[in-house]
Protein backbone atom coordinates (compact mmCIF):
# COMPACT_ATOMS: atom_id res chain seq x y z
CA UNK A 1 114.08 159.76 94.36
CA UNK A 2 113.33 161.39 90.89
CA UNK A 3 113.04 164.67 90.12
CA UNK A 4 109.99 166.10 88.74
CA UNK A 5 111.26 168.54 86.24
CA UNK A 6 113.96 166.34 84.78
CA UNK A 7 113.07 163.56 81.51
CA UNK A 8 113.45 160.11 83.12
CA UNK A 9 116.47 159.88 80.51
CA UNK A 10 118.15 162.54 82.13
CA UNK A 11 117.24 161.44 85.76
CA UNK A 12 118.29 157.94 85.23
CA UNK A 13 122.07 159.56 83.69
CA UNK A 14 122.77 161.75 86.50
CA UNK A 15 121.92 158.74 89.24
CA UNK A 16 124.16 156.76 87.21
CA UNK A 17 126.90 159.28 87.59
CA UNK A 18 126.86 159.62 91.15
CA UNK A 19 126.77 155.39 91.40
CA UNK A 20 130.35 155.86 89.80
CA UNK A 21 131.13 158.54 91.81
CA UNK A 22 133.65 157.57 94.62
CA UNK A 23 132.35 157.39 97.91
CA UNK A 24 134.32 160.83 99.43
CA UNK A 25 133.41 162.34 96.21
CA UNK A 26 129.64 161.77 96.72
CA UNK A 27 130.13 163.69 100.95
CA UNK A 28 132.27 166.65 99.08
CA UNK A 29 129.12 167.06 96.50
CA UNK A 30 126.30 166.69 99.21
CA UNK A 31 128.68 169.02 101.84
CA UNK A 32 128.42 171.55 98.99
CA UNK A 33 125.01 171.79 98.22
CA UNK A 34 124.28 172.02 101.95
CA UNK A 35 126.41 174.83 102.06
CA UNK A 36 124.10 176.53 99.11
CA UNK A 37 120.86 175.30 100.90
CA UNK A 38 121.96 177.16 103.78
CA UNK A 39 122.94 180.50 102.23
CA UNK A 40 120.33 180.81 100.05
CA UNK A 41 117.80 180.13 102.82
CA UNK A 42 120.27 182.97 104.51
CA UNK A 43 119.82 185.12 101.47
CA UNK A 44 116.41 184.82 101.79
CA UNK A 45 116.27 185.44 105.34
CA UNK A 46 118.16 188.78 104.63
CA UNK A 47 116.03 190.07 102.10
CA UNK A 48 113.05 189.51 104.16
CA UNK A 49 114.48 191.08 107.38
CA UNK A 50 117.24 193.27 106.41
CA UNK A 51 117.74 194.95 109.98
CA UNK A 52 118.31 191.48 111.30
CA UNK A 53 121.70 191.13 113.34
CA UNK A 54 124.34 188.25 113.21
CA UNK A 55 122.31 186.93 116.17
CA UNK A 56 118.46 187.07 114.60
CA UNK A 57 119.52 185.57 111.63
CA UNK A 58 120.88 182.54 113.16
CA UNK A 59 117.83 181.67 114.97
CA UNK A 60 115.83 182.50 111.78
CA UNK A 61 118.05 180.16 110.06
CA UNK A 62 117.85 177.55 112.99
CA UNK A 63 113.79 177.93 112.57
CA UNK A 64 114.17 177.42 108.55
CA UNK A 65 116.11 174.16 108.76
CA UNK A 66 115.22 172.59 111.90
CA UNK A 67 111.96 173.86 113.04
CA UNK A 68 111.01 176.02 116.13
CA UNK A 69 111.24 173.41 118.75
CA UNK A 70 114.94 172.89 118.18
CA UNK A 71 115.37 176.71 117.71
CA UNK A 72 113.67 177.26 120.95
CA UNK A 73 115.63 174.65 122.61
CA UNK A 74 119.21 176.47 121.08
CA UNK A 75 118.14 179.84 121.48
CA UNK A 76 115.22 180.67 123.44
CA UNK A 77 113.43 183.10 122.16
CA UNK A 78 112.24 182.82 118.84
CA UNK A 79 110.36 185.13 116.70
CA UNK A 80 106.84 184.59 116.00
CA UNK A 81 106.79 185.48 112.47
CA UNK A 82 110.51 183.29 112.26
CA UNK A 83 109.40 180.35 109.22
């Protein structure tokens, strides 16, 4: 998959970077930019509903990466406005 924004020069360097990568190099760099996904969506979410407790936030989280079925299915209820 290429990116948009990036020369084809450019694209073509960094996917021939991560071919050389090692393997368990590759998880540790796609483990970390999960972990960034998921707290700037959670950045997000806390700028949007500041008053939102430990408990809120997860499901609002749940809703932004997985949808509202699974959040419903984890949590129950989910709130309406929750994208």
């Amino acid at each position: 998959m290429s990116m948009a924004d990036t020369s084809p020069q450019a694209d073509a360097r960094y996917h021939e970077l991560l071919r050389r990568m090692p393997p368990e190099k590759r998880l540790e760099a796609a483990m970390r930019l999960s972990q960034a996904v998921r707290e700037l969506a959670l950045a997000s979410i806390r700028a949007r509903h500041p008053g939102a407790d430990d408990q809120e936030l997860r499901v609002r989280l749940t809703v932004r990466l997985y949808g509202h079925g699974c959040a419903r299915r984890l949590f129950g209820h989910v709130p309406a406005d929750a994208t």
